[in-house]
N, C-alpha and C. Protein backbone atom coordinates (compact mmCIF):
# COMPACT_ATOMS: atom_id res chain seq x y z
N UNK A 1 -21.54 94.97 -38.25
CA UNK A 1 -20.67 94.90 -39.41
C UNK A 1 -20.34 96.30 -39.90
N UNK A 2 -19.39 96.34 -39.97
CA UNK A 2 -18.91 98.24 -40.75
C UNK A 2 -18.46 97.90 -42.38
N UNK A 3 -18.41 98.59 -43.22
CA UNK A 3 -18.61 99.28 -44.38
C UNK A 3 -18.07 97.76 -45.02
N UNK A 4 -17.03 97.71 -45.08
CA UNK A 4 -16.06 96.23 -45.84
C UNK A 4 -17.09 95.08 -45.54
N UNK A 5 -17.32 95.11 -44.91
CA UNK A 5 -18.24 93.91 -43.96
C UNK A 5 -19.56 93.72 -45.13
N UNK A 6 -20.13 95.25 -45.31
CA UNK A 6 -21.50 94.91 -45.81
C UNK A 6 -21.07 94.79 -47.15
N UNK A 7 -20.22 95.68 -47.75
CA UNK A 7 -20.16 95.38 -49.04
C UNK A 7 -19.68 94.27 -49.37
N UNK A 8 -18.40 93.21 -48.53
CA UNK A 8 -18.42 92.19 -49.22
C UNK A 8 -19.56 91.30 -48.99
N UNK A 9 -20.37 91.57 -48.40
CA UNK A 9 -21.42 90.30 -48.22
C UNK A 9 -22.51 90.99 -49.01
N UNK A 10 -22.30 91.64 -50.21
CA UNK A 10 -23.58 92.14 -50.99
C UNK A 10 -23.36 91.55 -52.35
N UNK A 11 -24.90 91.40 -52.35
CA UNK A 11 -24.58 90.06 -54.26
C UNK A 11 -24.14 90.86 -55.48
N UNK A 12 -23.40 89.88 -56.24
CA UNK A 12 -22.34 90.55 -57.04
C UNK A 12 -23.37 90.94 -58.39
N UNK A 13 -24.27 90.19 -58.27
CA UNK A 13 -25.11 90.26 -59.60
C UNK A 13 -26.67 91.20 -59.41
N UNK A 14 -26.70 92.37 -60.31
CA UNK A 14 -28.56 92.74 -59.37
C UNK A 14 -28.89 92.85 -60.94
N UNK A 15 -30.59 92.61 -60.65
CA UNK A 15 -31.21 92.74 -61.95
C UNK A 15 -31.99 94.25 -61.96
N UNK A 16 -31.50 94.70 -63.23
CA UNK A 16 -31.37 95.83 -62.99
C UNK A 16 -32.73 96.37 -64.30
N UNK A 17 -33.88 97.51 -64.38
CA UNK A 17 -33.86 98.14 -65.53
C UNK A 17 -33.37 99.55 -65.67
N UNK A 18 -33.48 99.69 -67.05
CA UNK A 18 -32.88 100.68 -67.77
C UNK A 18 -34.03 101.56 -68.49
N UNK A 19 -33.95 103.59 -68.16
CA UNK A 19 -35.41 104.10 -68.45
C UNK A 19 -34.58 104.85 -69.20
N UNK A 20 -34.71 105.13 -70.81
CA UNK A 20 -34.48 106.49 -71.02
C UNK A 20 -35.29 107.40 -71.80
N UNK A 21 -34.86 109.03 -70.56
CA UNK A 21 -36.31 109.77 -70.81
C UNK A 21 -35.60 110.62 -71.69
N UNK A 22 -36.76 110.99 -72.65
CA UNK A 22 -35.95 111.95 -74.06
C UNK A 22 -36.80 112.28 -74.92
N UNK A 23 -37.23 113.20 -75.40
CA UNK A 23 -38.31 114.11 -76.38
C UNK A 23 -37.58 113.75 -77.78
N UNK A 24 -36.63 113.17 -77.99
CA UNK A 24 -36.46 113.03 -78.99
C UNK A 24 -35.69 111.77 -79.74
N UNK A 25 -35.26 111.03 -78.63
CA UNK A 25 -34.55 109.36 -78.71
C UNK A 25 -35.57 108.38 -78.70
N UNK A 26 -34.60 107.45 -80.04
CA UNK A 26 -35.25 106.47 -80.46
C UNK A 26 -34.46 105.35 -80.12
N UNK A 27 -34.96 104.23 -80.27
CA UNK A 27 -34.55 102.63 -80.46
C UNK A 27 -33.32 103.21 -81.06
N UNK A 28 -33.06 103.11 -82.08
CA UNK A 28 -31.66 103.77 -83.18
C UNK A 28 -30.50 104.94 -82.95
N UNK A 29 -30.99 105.84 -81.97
CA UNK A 29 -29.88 106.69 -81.87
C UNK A 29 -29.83 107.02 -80.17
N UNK A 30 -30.55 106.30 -79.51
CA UNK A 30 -29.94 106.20 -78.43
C UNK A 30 -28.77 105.75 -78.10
N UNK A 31 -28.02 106.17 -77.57
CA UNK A 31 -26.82 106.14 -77.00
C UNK A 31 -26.42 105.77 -75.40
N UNK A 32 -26.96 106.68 -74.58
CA UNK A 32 -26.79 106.53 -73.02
C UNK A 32 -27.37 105.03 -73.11
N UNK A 33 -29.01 104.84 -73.17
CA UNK A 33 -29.20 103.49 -72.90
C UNK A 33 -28.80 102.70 -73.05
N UNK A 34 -27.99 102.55 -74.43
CA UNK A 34 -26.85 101.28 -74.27
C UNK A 34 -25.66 101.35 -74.37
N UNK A 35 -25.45 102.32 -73.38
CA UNK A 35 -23.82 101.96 -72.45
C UNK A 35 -24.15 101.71 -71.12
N UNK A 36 -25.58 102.23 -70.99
CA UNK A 36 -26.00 101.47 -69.34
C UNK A 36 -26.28 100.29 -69.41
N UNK A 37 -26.85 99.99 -70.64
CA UNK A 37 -27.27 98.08 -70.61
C UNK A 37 -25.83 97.59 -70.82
N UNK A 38 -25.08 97.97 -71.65
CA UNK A 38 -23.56 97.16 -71.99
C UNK A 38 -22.55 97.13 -70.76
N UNK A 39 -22.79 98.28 -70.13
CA UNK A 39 -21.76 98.41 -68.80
C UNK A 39 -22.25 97.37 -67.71
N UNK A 40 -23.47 97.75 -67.32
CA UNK A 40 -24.25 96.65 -66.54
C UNK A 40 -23.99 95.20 -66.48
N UNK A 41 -24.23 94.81 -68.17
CA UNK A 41 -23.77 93.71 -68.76
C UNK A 41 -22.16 93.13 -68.56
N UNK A 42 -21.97 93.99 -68.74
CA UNK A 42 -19.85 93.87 -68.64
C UNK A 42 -19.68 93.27 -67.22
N UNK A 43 -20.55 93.84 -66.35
CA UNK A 43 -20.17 93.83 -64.84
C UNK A 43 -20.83 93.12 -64.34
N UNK A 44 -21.18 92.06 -65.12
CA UNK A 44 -22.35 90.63 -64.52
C UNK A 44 -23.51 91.09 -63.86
N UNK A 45 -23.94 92.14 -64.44
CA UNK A 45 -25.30 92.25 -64.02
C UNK A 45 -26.96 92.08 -65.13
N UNK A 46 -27.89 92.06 -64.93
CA UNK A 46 -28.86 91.40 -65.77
C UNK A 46 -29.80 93.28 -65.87
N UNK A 47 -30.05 93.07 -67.30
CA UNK A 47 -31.05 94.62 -67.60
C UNK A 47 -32.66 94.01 -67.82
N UNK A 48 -32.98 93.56 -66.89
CA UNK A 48 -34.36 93.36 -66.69
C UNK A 48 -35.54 93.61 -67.78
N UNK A 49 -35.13 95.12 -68.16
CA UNK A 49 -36.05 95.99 -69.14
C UNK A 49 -35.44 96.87 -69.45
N UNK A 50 -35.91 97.12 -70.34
CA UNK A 50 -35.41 98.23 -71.34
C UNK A 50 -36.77 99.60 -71.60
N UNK A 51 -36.84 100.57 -71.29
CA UNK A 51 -37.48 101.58 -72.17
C UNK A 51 -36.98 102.90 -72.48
N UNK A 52 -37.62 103.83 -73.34
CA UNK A 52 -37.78 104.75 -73.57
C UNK A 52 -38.68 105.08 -73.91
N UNK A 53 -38.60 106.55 -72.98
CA UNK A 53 -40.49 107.27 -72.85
C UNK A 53 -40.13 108.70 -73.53
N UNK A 54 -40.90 109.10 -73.33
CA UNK A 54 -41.02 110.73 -73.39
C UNK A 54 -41.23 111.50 -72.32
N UNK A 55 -40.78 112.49 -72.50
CA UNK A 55 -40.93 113.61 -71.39
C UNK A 55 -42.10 113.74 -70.75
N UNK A 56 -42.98 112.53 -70.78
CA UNK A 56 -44.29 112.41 -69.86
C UNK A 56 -43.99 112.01 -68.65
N UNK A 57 -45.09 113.31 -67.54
CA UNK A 57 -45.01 112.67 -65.85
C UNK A 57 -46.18 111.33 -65.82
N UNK A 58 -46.72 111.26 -66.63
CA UNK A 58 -47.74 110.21 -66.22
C UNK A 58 -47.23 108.70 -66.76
N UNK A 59 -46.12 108.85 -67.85
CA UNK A 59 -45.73 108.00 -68.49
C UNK A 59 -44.27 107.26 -67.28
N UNK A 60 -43.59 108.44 -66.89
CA UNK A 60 -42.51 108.10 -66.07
C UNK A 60 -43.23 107.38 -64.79
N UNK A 61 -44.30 108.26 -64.55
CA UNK A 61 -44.17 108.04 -63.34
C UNK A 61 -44.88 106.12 -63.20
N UNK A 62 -45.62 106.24 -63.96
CA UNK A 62 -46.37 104.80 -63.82
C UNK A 62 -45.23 103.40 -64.62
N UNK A 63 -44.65 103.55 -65.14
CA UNK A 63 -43.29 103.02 -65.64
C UNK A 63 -42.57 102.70 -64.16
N UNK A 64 -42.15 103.55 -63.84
CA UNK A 64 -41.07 103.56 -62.42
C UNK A 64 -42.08 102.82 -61.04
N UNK A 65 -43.59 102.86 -61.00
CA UNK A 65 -43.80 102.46 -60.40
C UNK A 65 -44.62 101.26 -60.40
N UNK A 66 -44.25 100.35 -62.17
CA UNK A 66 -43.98 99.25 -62.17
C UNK A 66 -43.06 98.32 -61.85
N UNK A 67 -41.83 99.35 -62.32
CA UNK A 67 -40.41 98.49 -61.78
C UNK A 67 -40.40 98.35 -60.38
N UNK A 68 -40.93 99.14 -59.73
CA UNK A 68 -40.88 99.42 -58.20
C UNK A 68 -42.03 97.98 -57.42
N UNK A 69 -42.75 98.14 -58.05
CA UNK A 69 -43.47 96.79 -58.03
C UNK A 69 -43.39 95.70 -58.04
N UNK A 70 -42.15 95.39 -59.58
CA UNK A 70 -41.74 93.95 -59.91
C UNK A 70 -40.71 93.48 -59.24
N UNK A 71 -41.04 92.87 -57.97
CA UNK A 71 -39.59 91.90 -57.57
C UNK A 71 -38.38 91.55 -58.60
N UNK A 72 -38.90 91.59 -59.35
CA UNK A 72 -37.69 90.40 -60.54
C UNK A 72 -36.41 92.23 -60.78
N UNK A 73 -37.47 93.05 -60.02
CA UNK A 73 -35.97 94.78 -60.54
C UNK A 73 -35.53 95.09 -59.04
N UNK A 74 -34.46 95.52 -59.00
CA UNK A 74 -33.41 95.48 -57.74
C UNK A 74 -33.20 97.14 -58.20
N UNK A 75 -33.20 97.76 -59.06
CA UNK A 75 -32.57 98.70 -59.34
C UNK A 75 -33.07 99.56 -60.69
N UNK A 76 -33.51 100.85 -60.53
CA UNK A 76 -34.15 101.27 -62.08
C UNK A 76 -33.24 102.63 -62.16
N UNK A 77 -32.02 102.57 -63.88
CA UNK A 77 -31.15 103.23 -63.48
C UNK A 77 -32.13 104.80 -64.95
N UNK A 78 -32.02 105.41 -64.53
CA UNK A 78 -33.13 106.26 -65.46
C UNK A 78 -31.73 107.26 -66.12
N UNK A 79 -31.81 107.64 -67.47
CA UNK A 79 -30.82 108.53 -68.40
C UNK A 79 -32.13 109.90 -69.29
N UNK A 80 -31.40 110.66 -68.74
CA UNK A 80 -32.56 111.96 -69.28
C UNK A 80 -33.48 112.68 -68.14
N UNK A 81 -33.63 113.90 -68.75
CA UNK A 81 -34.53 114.73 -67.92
C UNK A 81 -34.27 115.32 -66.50
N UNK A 82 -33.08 115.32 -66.26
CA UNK A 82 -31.89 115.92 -64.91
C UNK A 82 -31.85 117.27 -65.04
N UNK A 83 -32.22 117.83 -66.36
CA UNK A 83 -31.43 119.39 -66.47
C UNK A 83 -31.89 120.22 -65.84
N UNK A 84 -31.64 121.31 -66.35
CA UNK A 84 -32.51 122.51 -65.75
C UNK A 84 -33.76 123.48 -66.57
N UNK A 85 -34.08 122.47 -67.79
CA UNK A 85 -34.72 122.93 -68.85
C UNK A 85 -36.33 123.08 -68.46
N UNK A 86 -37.19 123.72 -68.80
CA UNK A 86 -38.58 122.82 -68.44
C UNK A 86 -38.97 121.84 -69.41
N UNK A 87 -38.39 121.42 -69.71
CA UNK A 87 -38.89 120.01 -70.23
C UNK A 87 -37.95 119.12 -69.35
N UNK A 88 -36.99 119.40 -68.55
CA UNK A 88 -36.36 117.92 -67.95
C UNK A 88 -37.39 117.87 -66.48
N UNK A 89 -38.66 116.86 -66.26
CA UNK A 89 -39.14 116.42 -65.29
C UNK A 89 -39.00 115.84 -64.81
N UNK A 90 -38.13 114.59 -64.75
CA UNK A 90 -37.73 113.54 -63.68
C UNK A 90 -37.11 113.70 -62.90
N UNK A 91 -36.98 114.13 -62.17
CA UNK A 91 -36.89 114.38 -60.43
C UNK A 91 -38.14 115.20 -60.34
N UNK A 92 -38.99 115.72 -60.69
CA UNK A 92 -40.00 116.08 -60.14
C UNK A 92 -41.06 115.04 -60.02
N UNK A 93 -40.84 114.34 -61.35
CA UNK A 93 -41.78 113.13 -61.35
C UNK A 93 -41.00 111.53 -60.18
N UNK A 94 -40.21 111.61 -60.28
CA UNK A 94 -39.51 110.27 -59.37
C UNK A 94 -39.14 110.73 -58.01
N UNK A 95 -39.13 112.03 -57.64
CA UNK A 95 -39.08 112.12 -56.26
C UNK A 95 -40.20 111.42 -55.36
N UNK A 96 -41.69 111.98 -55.62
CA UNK A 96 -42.65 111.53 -54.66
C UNK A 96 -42.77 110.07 -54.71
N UNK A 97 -42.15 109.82 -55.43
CA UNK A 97 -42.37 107.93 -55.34
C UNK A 97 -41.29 107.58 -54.05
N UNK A 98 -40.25 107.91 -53.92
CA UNK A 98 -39.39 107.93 -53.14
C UNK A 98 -39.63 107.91 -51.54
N UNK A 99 -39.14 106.45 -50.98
CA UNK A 99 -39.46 106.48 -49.07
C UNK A 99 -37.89 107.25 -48.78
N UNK A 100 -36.98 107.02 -49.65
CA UNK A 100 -36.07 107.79 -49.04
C UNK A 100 -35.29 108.43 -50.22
N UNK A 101 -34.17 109.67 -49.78
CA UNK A 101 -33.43 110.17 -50.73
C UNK A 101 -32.09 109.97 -50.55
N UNK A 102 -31.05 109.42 -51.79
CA UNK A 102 -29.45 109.18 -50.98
C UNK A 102 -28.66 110.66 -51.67
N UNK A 103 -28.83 111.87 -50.69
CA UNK A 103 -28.06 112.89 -51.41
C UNK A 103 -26.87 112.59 -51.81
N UNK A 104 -26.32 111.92 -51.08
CA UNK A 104 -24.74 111.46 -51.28
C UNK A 104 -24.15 111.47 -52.69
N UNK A 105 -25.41 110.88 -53.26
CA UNK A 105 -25.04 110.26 -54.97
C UNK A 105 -25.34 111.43 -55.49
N UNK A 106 -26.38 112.40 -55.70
CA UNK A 106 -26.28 113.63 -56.50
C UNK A 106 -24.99 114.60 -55.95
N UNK A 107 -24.51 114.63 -54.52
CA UNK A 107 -23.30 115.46 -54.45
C UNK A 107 -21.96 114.64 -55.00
N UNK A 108 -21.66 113.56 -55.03
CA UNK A 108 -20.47 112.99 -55.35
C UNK A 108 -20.71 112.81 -56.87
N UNK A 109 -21.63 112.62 -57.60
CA UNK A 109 -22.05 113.05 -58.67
C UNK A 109 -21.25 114.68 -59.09
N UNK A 110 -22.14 115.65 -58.83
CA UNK A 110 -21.80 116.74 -58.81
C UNK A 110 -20.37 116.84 -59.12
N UNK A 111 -19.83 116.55 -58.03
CA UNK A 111 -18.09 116.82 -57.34
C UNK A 111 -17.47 116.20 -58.56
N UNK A 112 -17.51 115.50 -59.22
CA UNK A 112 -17.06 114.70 -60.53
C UNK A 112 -17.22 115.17 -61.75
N UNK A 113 -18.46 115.83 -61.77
CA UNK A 113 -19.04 116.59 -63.29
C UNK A 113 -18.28 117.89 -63.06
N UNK A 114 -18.06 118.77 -61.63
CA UNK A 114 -17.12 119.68 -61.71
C UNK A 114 -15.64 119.80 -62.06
N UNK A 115 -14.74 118.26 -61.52
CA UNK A 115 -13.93 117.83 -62.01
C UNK A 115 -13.64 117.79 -63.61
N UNK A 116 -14.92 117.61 -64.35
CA UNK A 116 -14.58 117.17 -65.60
C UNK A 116 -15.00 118.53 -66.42
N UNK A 117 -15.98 119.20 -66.15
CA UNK A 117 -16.67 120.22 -66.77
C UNK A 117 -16.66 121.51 -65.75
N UNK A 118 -16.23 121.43 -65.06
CA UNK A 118 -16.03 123.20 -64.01
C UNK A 118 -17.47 123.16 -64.06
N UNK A 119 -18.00 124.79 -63.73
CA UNK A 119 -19.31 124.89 -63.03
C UNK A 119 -20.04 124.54 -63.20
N UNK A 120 -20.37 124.22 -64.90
CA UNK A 120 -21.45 123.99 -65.50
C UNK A 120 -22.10 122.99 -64.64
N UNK A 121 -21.69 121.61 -63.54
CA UNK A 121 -21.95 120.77 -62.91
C UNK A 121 -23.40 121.46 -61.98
N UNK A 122 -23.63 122.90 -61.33
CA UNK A 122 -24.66 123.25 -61.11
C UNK A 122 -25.99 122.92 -61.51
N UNK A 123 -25.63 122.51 -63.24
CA UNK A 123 -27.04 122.43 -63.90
C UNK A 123 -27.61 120.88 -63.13
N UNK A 124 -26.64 120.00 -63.31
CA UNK A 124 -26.97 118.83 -62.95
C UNK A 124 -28.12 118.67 -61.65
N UNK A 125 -28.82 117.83 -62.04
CA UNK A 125 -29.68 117.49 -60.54
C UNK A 125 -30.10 116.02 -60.51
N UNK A 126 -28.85 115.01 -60.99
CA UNK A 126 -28.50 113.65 -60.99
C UNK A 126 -28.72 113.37 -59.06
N UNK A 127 -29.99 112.44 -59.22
CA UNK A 127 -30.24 111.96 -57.73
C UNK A 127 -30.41 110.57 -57.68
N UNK A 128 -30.49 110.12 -56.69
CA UNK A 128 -31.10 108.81 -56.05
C UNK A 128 -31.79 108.54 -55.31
N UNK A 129 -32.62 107.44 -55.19
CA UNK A 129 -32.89 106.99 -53.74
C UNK A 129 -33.84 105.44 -53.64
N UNK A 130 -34.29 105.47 -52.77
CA UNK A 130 -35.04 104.00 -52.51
C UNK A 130 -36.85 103.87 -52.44
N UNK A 131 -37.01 102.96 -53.46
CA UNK A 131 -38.72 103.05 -53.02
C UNK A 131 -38.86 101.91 -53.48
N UNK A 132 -39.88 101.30 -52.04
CA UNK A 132 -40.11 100.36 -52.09
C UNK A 132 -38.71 99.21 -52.16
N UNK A 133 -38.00 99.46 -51.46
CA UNK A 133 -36.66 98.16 -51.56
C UNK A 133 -35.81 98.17 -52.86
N UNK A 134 -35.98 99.27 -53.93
CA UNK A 134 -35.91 99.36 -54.87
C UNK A 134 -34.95 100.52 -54.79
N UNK A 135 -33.89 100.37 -55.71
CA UNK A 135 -33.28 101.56 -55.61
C UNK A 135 -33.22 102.28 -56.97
N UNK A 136 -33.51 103.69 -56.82
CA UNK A 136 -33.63 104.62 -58.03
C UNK A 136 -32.84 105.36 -58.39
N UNK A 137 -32.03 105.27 -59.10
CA UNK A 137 -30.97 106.54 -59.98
C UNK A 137 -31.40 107.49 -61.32
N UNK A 138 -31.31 108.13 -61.32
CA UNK A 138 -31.89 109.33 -62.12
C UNK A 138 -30.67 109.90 -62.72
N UNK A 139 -30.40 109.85 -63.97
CA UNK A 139 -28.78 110.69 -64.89
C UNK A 139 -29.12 111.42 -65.38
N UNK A 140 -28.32 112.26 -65.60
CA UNK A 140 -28.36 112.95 -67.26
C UNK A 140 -28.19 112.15 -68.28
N UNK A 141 -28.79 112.97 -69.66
CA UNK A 141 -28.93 112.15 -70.72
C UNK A 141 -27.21 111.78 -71.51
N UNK A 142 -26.51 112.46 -71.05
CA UNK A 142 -25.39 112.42 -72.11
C UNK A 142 -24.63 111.42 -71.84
N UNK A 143 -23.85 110.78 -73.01
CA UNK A 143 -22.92 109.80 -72.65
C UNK A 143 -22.06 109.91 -71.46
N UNK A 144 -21.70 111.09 -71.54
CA UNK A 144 -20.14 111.19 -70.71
C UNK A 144 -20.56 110.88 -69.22
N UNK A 145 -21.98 111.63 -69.06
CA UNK A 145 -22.27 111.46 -68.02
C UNK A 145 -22.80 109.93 -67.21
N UNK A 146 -23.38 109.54 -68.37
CA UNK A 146 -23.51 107.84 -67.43
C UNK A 146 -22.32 107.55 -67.64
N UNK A 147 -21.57 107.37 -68.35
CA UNK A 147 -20.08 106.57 -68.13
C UNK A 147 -19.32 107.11 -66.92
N UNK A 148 -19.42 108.29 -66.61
CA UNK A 148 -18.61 108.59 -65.43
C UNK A 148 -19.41 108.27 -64.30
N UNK A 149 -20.98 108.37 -64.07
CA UNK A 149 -21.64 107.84 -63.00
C UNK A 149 -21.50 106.48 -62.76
N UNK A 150 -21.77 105.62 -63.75
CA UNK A 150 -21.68 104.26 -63.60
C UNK A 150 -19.97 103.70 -63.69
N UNK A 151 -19.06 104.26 -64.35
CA UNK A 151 -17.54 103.63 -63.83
C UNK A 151 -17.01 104.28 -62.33
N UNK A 152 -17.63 105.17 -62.08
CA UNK A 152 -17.29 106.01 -60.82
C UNK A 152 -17.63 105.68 -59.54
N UNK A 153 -19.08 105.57 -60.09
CA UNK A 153 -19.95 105.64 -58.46
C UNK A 153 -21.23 104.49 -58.39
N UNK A 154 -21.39 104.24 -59.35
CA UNK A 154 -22.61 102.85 -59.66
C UNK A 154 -22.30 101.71 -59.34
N UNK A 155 -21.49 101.19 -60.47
CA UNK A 155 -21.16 99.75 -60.49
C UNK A 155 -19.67 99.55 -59.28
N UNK A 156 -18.82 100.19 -58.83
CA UNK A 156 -18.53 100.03 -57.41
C UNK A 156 -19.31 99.90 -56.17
N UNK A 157 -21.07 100.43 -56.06
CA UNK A 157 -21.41 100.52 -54.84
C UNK A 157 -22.59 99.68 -55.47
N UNK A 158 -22.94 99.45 -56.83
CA UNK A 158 -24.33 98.28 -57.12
C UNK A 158 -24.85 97.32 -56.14
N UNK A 159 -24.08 95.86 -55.70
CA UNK A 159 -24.33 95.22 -54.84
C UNK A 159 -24.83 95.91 -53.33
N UNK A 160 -23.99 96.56 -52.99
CA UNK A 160 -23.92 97.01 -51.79
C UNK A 160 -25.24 98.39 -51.54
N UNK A 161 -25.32 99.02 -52.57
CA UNK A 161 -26.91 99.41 -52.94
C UNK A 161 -28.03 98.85 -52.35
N UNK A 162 -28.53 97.96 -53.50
CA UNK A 162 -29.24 96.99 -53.40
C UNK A 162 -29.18 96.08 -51.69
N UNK A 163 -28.06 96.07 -51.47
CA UNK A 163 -28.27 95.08 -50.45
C UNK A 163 -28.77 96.10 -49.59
N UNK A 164 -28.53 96.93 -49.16
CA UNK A 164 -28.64 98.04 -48.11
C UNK A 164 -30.13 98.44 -48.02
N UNK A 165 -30.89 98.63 -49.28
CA UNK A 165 -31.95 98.78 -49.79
C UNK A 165 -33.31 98.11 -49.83
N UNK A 166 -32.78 96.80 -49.65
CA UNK A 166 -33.59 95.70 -49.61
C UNK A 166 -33.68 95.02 -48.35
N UNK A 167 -33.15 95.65 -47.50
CA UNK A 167 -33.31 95.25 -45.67
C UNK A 167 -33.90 95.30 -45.23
């Protein structure tokens, strides 16, 4: 089967959670997290869970490798901790969980944040990949940026993700 092939035969619906990491977001003024649960939602898909942690590796990491655990999650889409700050740890903390990495998504990522913001897109280190049948996305915290990841490059390739992932 080539590309058309797999994606139309990938399920339209995945249950998905939602992590957002942030030293300083609450229930109340989070933002990214719920345009990832509402977009998700929009696009017939189910948000499994909901959190927000803190800039803890022990907190991320055992979080992510519950979802990674629970059959009932297809997909854990994470907002925060991408930068280049030392406080942004997630990709240091969600890499080693990782059987595989999809560079694809942090460069076409990239290529888009340059489009919209010129160089500054360097800072970014928005990745993906698969663990455990599970597929992992990692954002930046800012609005603009999940809305352009997820109308761009997410919820066009979601099903087909997941299906690819879970083989």
């Amino acid at each position: 089967m080539g590309y058309h092939e797999h994606k139309h035969n990938s399920p339209a619906s995945i249950n998905c959670a939602v992590l957002v990491i942030s030293g300083s977001r609450t229930q109340k003024d989070d933002q990214s997290g719920k345009l990832l649960t509402k977009m998700l939602q929009d696009n017939g898909h189910q948000v499994a869970a909901f959190e927000i942690l803190k800039n803890d590796a022990d907190a991320i990491r055992g979080k992510m490798q519950q979802f990674i655990a629970d059959e009932g999650v297809q997909m854990v889409i994470s907002s925060g901790g991408t930068g280049a700050s030392h406080l942004d740890i997630t990709v240091e903390t969600v890499t080693p969980l990782l059987d595989k990495q999809l560079d694809g998504f942090g460069e076409l990522f990239r290529q888009f944040t340059y489009q919209e913001i010129g160089t500054g897109s360097i800072m970014s280190r928005a990745m993906a990949g698969v663990a455990g049948g599970t597929v992992i996305i990692c954002l930046p915290g800012s609005v603009a940026a999940v809305e352009m990841a997820m109308g761009k490059i997410i919820l066009p390739e979601i099903g087909h993700l997941v299906r690819e992932a879970s083989r």
